[in-house]
C-alpha atoms as a PDB file:
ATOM      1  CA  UNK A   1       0.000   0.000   0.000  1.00  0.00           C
ATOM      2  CA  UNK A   2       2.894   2.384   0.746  1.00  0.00           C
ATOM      3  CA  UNK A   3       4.145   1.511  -2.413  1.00  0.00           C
ATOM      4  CA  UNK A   4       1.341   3.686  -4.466  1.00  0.00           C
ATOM      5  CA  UNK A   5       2.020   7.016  -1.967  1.00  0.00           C
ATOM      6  CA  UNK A   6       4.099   8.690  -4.603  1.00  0.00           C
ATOM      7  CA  UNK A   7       2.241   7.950  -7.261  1.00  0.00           C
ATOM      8  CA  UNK A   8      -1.141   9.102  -5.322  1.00  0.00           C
ATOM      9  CA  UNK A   9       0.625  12.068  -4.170  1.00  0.00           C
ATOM     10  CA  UNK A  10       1.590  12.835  -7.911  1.00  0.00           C
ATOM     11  CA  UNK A  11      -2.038  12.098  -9.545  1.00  0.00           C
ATOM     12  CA  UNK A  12      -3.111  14.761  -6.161  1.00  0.00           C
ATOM     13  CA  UNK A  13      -0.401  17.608  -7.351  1.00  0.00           C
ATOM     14  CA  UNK A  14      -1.180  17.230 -10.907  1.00  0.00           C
ATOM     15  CA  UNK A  15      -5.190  17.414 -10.683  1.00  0.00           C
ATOM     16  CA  UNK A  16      -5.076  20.104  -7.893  1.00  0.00           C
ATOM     17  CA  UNK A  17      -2.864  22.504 -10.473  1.00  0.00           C
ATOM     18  CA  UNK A  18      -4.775  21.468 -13.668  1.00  0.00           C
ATOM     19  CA  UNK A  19      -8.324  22.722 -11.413  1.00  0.00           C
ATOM     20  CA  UNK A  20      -6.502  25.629 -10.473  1.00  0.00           C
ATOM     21  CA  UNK A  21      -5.376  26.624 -13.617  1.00  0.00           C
ATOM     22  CA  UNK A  22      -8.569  26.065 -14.920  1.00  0.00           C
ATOM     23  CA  UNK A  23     -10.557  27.748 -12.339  1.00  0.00           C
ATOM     24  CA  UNK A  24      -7.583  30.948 -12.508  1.00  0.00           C
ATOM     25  CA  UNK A  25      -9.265  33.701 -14.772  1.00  0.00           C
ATOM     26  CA  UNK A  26      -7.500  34.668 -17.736  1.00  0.00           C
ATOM     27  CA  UNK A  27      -6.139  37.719 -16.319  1.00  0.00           C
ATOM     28  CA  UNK A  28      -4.293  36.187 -13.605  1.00  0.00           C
ATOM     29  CA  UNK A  29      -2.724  34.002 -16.001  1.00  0.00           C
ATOM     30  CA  UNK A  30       1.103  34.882 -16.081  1.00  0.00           C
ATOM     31  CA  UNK A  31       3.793  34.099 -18.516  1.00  0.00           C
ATOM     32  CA  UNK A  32       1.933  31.839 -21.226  1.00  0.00           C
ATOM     33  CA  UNK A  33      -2.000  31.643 -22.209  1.00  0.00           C
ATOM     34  CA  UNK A  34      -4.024  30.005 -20.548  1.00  0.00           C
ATOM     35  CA  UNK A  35      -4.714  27.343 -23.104  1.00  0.00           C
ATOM     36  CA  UNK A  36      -0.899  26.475 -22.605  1.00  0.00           C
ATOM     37  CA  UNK A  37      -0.696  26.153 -19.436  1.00  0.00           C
ATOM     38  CA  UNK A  38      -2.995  23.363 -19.362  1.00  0.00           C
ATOM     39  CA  UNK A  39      -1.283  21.376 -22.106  1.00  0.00           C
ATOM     40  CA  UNK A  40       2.052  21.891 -20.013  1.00  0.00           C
ATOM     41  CA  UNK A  41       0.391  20.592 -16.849  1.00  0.00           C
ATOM     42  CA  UNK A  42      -1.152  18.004 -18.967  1.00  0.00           C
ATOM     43  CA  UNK A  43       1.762  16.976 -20.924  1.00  0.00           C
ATOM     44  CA  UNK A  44       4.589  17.259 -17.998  1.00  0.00           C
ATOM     45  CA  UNK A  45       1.998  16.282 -14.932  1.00  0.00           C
ATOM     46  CA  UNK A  46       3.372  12.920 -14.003  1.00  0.00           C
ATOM     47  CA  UNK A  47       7.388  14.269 -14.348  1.00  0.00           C
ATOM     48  CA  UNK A  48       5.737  17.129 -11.948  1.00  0.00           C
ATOM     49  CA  UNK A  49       7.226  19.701 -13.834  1.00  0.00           C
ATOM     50  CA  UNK A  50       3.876  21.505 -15.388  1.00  0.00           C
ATOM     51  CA  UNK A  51       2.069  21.248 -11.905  1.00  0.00           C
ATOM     52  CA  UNK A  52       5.014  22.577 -10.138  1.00  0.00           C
ATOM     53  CA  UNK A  53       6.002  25.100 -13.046  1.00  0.00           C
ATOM     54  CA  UNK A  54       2.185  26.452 -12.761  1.00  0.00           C
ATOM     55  CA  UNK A  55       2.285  26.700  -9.009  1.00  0.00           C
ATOM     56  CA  UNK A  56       5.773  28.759  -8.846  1.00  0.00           C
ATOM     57  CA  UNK A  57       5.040  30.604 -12.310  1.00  0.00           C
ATOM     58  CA  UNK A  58       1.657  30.138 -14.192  1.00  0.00           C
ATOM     59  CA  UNK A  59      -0.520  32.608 -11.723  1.00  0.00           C
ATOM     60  CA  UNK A  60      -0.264  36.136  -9.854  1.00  0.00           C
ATOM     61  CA  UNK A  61      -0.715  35.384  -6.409  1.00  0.00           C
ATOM     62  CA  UNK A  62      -0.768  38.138  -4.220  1.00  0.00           C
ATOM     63  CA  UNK A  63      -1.683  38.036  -0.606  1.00  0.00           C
ATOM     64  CA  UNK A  64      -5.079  39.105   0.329  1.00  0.00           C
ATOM     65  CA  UNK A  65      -5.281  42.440   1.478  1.00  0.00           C
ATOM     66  CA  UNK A  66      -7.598  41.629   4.758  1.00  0.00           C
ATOM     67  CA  UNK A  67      -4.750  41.057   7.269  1.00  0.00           C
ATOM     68  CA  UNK A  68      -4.618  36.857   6.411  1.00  0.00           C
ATOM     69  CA  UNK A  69      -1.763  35.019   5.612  1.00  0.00           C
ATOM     70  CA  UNK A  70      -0.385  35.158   2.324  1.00  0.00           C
ATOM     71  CA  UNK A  71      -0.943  32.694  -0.477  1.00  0.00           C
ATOM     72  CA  UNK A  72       1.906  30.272  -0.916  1.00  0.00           C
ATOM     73  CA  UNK A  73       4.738  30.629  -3.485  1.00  0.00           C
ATOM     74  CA  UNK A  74       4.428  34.393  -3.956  1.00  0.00           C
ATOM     75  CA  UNK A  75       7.982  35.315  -3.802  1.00  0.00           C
ATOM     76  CA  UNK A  76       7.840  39.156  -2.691  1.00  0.00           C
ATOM     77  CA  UNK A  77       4.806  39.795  -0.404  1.00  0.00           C
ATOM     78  CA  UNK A  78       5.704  39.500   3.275  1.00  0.00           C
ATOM     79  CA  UNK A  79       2.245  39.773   5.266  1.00  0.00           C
ATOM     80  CA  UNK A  80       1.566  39.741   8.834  1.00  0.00           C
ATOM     81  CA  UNK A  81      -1.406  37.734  10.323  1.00  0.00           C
ATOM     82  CA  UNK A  82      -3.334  40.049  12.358  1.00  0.00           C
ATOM     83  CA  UNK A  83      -5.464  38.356  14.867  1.00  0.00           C
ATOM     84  CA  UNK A  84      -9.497  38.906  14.442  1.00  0.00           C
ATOM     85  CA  UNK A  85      -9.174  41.075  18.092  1.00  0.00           C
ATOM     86  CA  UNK A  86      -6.976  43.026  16.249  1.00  0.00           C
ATOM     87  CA  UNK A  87      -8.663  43.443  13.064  1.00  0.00           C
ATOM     88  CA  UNK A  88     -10.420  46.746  12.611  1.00  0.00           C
ATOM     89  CA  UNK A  89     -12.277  45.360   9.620  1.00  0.00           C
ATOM     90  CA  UNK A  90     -13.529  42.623  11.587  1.00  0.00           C
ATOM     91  CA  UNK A  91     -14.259  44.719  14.632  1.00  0.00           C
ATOM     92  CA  UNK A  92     -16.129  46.866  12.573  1.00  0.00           C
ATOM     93  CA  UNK A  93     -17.938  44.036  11.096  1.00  0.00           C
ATOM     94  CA  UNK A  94     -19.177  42.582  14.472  1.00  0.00           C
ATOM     95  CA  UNK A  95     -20.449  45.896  15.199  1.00  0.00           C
ATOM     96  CA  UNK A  96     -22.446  46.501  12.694  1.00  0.00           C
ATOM     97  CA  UNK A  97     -23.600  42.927  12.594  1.00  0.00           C
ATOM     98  CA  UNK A  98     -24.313  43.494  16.714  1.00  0.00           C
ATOM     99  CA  UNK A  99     -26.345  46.876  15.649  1.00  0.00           C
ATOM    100  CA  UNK A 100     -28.081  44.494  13.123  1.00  0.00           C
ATOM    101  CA  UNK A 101     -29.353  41.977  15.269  1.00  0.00           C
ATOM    102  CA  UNK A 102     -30.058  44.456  18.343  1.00  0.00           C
ATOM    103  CA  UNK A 103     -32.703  46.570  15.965  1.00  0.00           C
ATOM    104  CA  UNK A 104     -33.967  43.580  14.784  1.00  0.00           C
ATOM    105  CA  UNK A 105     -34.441  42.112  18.804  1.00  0.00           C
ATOM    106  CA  UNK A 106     -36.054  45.329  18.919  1.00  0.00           C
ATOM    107  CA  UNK A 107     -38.628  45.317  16.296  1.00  0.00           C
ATOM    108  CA  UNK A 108     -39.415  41.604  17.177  1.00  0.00           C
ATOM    109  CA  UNK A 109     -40.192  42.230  21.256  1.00  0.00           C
ATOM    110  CA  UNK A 110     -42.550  45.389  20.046  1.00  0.00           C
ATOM    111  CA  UNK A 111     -44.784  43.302  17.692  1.00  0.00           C
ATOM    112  CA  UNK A 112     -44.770  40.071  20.666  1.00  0.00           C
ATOM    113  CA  UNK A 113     -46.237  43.223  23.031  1.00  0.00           C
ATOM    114  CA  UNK A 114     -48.260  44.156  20.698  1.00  0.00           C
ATOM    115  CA  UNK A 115     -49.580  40.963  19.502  1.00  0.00           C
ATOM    116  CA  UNK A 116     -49.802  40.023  23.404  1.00  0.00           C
ATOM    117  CA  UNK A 117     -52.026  43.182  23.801  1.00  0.00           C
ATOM    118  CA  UNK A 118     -54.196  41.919  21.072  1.00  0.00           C
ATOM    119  CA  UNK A 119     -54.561  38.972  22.459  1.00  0.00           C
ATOM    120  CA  UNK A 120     -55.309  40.169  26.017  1.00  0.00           C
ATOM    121  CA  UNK A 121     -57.996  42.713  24.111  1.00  0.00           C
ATOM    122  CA  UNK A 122     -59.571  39.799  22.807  1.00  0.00           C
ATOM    123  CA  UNK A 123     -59.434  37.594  25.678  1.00  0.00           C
ATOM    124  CA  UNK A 124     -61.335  40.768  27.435  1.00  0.00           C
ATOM    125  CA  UNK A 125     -63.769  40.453  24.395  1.00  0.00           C
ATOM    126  CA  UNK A 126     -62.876  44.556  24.134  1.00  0.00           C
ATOM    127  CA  UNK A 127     -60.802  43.499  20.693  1.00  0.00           C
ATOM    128  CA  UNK A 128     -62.318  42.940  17.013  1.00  0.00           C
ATOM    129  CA  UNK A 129     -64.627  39.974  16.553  1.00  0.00           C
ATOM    130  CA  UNK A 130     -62.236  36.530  15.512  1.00  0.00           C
ATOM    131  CA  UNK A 131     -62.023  35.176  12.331  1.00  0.00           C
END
């Protein structure tokens, strides 16, 4: 069983970069065409030199520009991982997502009171006449 490890480690490099490449858009394609980059990580997968020549050269990577860590084998971008707590972004997202669901609390305890008034009204037979 150890035996096919390489091999299944091989098959798993080459169809991970031929998704990838397909799944890149065409702008973010770097070096060659698109359309070439799949025949080199079809032609060279199981040698591993179009998977590996189309992770190190075939896309722009950059790293993403929320505070994460960067996306591997971009030579050149150095980027700190900021922790959430740290994150003003995110802060500022949890806010307004707090402000969100406090207004919205809100809105849902003033139509229970007023559907318990209603209720109460009827109960009292003061209310309109049931359906």
């Amino acid at each position: 069983m150890l035996r096919y490890l390489p091999f299944l480690l091989v098959l798993a490099l080459w169809i991970y970069a031929f998704i990838d490449c397909l799944n890149t858009p065409e702008e973010q394609v770097r070096g060659l065409p698109k359309v070439f980059w799949v025949i080199v990580i079809l032609l060279f997968g199981e040698v591993l030199v179009g998977p590996v020549a189309w992770l190190l050269a075939g896309k722009v990577r950059h790293a993403p520009a929320d505070g994460s860590t960067p996306a591997p084998f971009s030579p050149g971008h150095r980027t700190q991982w900021v922790a959430p707590d740290d994150n003003p972004e995110f802060l500022k997202s949890l806010r307004e997502a707090s402000k969100k669901d406090e207004t919205l609390l809100k809105e849902w305890e003033a139509d229970l009171r007023r559907r318990e008034e209603e209720l109460r009204r009827r109960e009292r037979g003061d209310g309109p006449a049931a359906d």
